[in-house]
Protein backbone atom coordinates (compact mmCIF):
# COMPACT_ATOMS: atom_id res chain seq x y z
CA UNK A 1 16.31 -8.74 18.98
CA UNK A 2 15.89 -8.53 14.78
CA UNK A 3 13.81 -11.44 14.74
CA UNK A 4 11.40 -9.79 17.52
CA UNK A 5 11.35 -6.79 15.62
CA UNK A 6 11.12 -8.23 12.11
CA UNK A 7 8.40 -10.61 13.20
CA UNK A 8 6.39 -7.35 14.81
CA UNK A 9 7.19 -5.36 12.22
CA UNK A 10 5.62 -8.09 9.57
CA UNK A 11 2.26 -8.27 12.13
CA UNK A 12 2.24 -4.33 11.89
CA UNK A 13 2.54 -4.30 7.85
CA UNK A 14 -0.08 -6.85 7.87
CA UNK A 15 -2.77 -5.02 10.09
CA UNK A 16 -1.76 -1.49 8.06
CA UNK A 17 -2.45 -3.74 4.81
CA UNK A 18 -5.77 -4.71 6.44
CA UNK A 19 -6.87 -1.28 7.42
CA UNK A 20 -6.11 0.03 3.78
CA UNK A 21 -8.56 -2.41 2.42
CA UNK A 22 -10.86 -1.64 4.62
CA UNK A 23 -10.86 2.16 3.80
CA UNK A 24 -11.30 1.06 -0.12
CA UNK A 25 -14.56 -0.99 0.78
CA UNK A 26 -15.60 1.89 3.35
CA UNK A 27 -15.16 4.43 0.70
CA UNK A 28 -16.73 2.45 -1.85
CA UNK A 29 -19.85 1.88 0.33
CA UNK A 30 -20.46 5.89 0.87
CA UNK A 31 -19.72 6.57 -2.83
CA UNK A 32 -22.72 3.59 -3.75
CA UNK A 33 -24.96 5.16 -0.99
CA UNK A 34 -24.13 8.36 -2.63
CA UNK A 35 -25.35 7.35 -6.23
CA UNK A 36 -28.56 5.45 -5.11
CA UNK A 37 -29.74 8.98 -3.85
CA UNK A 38 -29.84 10.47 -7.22
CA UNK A 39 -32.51 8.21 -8.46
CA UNK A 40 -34.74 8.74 -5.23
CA UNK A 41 -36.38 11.91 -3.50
CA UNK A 42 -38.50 10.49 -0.63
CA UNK A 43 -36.90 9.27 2.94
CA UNK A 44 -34.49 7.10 1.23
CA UNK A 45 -32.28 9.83 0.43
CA UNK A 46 -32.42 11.14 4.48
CA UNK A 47 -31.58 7.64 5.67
CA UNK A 48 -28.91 7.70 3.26
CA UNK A 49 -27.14 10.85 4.47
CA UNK A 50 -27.19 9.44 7.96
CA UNK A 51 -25.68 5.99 6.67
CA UNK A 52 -22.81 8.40 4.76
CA UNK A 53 -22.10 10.49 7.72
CA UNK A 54 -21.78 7.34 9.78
CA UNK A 55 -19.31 5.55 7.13
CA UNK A 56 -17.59 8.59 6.92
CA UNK A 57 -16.77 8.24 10.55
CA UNK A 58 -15.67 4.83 10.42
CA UNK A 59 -13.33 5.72 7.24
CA UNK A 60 -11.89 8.67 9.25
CA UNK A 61 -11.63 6.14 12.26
CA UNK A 62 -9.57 3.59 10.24
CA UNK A 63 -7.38 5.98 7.71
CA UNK A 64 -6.27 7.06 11.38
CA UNK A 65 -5.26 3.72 12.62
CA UNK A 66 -4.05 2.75 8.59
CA UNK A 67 -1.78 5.73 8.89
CA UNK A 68 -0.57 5.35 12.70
CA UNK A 69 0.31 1.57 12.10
CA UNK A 70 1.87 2.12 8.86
CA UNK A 71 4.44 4.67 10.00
CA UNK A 72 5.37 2.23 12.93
CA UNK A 73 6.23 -0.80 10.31
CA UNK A 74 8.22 1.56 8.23
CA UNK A 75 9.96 2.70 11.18
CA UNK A 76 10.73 -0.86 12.47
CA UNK A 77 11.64 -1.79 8.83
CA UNK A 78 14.31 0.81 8.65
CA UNK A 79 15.52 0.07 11.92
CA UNK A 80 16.44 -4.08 11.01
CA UNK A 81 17.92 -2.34 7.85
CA UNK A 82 20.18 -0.27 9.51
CA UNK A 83 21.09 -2.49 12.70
CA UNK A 84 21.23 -6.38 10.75
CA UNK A 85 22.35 -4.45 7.86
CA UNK A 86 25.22 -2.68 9.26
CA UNK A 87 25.68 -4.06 12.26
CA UNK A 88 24.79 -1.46 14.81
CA UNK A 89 22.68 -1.90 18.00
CA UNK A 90 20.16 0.71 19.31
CA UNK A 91 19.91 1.90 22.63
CA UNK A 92 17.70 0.09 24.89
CA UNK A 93 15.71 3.27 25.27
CA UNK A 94 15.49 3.54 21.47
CA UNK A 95 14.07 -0.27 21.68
CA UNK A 96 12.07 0.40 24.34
CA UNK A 97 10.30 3.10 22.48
CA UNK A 98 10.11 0.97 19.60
CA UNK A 99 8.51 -1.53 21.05
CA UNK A 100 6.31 -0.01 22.67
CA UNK A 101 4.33 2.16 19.65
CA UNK A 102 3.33 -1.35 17.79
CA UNK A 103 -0.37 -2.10 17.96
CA UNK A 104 -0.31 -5.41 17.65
CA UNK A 105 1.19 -8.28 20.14
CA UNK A 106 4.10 -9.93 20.89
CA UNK A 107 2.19 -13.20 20.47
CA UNK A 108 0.86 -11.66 16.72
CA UNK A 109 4.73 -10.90 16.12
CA UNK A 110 6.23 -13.99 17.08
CA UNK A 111 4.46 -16.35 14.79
CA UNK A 112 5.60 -14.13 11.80
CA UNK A 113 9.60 -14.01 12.85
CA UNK A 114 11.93 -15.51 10.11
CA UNK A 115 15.38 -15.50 11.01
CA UNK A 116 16.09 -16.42 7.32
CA UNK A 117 13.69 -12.82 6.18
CA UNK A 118 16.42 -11.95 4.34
CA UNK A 119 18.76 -14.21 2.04
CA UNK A 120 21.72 -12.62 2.90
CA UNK A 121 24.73 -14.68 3.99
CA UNK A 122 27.06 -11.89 4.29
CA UNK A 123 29.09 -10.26 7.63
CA UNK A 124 27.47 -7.12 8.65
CA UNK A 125 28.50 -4.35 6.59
CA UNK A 126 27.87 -2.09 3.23
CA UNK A 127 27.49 -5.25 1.46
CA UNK A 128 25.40 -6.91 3.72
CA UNK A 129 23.36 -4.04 4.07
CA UNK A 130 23.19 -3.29 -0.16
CA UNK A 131 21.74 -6.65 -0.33
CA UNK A 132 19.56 -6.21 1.89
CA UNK A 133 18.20 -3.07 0.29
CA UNK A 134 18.40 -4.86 -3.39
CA UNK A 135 16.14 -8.18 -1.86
CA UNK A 136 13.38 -5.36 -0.26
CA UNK A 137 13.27 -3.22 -3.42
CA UNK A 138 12.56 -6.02 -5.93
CA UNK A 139 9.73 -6.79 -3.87
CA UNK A 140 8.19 -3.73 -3.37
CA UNK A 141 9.32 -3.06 -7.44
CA UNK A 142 7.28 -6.18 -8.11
CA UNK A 143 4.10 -5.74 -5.61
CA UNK A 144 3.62 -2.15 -6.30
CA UNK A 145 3.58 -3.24 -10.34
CA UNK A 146 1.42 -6.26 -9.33
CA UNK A 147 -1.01 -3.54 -7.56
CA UNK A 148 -0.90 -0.78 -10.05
CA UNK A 149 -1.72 -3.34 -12.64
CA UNK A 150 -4.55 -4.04 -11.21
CA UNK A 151 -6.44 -0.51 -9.69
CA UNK A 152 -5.20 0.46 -13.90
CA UNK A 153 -7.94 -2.35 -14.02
CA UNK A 154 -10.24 -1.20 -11.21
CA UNK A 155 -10.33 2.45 -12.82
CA UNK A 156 -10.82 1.09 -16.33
CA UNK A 157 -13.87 -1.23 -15.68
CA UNK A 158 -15.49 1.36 -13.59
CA UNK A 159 -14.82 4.23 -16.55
CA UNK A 160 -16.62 1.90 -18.98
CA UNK A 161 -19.43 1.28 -16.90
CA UNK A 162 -20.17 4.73 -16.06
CA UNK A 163 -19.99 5.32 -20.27
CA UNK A 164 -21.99 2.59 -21.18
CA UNK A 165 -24.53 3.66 -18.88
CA UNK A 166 -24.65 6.98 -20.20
CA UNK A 167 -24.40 6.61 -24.08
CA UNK A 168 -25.86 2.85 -23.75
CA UNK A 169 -29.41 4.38 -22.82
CA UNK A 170 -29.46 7.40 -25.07
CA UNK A 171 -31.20 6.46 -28.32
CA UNK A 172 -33.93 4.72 -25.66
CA UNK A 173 -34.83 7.18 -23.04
CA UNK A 174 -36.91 10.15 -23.08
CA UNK A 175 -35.33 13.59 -21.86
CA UNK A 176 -35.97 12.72 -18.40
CA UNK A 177 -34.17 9.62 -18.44
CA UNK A 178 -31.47 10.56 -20.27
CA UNK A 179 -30.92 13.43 -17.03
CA UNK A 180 -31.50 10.79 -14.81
CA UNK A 181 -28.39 8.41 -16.48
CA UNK A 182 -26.11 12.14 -16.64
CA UNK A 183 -26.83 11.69 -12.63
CA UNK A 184 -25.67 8.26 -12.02
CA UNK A 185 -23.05 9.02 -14.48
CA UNK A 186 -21.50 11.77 -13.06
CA UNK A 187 -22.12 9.90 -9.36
CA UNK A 188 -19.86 7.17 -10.50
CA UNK A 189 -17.38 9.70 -11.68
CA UNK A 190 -17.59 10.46 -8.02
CA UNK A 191 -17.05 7.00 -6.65
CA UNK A 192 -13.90 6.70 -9.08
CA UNK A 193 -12.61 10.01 -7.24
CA UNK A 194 -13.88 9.74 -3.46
CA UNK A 195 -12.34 5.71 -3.49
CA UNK A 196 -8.97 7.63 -4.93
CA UNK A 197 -9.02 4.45 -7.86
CA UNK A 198 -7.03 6.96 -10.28
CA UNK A 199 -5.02 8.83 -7.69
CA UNK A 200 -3.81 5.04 -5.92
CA UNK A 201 -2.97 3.23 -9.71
CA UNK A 202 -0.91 6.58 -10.55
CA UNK A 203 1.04 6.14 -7.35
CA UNK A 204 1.51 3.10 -7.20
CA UNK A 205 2.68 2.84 -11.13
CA UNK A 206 5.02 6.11 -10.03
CA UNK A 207 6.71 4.29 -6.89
CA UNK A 208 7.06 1.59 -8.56
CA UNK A 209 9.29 3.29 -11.42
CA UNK A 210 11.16 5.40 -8.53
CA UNK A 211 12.22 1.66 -6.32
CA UNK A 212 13.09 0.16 -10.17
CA UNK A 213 15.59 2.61 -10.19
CA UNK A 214 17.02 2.22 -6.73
CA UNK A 215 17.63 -1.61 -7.86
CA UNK A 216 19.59 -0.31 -10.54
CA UNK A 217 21.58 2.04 -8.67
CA UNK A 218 22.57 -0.68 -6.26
CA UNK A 219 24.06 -2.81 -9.03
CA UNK A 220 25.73 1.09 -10.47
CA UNK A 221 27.79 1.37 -6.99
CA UNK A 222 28.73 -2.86 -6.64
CA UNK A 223 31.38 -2.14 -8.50
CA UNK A 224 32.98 0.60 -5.81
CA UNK A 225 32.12 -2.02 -3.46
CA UNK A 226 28.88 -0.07 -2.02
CA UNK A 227 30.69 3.43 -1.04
CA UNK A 228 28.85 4.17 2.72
CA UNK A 229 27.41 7.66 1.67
CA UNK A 230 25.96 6.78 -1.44
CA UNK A 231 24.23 3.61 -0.38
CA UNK A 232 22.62 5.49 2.64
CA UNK A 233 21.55 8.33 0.03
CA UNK A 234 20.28 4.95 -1.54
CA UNK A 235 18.34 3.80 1.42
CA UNK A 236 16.92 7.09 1.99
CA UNK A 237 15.56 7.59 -1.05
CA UNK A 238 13.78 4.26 -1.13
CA UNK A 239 12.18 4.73 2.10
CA UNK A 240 10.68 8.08 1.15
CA UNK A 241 9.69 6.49 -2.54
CA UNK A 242 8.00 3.66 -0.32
CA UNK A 243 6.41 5.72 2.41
CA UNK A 244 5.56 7.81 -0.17
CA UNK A 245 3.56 5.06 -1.65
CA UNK A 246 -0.12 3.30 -1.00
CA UNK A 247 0.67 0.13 0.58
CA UNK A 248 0.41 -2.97 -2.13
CA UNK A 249 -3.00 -4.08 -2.78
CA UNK A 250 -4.81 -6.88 -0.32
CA UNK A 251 -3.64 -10.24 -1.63
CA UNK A 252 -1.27 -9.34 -4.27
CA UNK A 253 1.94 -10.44 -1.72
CA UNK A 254 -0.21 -14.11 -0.82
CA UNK A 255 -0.70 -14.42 -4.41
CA UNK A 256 2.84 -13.67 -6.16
CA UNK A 257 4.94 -14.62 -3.51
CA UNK A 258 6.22 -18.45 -4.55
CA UNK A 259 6.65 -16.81 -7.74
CA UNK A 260 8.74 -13.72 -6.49
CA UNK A 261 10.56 -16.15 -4.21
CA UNK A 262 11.56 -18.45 -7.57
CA UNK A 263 12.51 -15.35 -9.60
CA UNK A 264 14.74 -13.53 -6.51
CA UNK A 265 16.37 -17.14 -5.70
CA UNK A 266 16.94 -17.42 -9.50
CA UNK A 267 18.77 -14.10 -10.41
């Protein structure tokens, strides 16, 4: 039954990871559509509101479906934690349910199943369960550092456009123009804020310090041999740091991951 569930709940993670980008290029779309109205005043700018009202719908349509598919992979995630970690079963209602919420197919799930997901060798148990927790937090430590680095990088390059196209045309334009470039300035300030490139690199640079420290209070409670109550105060507080979180950026696990894999095999 964990290899089902893992392999659905790795198809689920990868259509919530697909739905995410698509919001970003959604958003980014209405934001552009947004700024090429402040250079026009003719029918363009009508046929642009309809064009934003209608990619507004489709972002509302897929944050919906990001957010509804996310929760059910975090759910399923915490539930092969608990049950291959410690050793429990759920109820066959409780699987039932389970089951039943994913949005994507059994077919979809079973190519993804791994029975080796995790590299754990150990009995079922507080161990077994601490390692577990230590293998899933260096990876989401690594991705979300992998993603913040690069939305830092998103947020930067669009910051410097917007600036260069503001004090770039200055000393060239005439008083008009130089209103005009304010515009498109300020309109890309917009697109930095209505994409959320700022709010998503904060949060994923603050998860990413928050599941850091969960890997280091792991190794803090080894010694006690992984006391019960404090490593489920430990698994709690990752999976609120990581629902907490944006999802890592598209491409960032396909990319890293021999690399991750070498480094976690390694240590």
């Amino acid at each position: 039954m964990i290899g089902e569930i893992v392999g659905l709940q790795r198809a689920e993670f990868a259509r919530a990871a697909s739905l995410q980008g698509r919001i970003l290029y959604v958003q980014i779309a209405i934001a552009l559509v947004a700024i090429a109205t402040v250079v026009r005043n003719d029918l363009v700018v009508y046929i642009a509101a309809l064009a934003t009202m209608t990619g507004g719908l489709v972002w509302a349509r897929a944050d919906y479906q990001y957010k509804e598919s996310r929760a059910q992979a975090e759910r399923a995630r915490r539930a092969t934690l608990l049950t291959d970690g410690l050793g429990g079963a759920l109820s066959a209602a409780e699987v039932r349910d389970l089951k039943a919420h994913f949005s994507v197919t059994a077919e979809q799930g079973r190519l993804l199943e791994d029975a080796s997901y995790y590299a754990t060798h150990e009995n079922p148990g507080p161990q077994r369960l601490a390692e577990m927790l230590e293998e899933t937090a260096f990876w989401t430590f690594q991705l979300l550092r992998y993603s913040a680095k690069r939305f830092w990088l998103l947020f930067t390059a669009f910051l410097a456009c917007g600036l260069l196209l503001l004090f770039g045309s200055i000393p060239f334009a005439s008083t008009q123009q130089v209103l005009g470039g304010v515009r498109i300035a300020c309109a890309m300030l917009v697109l930095l804020v209505s994409t959320d490139v700022l709010g998503r690199a904060l949060a994923y640079s603050r998860a990413s310090h928050t599941v850091d420290r969960i890997c280091l209070r792991i190794k803090e409670i080894k010694p006690s041999g992984y006391p019960r109550c404090d490593l489920l105060m430990i698994l709690c507080d990752y999976n609120s740091a990581v629902e907490c979180a944006p999802m890592p950026a598209a491409g960032i696990y396909e990319k890293h991951r021999d690399q991750l894999n070498r480094l976690w095999n390694e240590s």
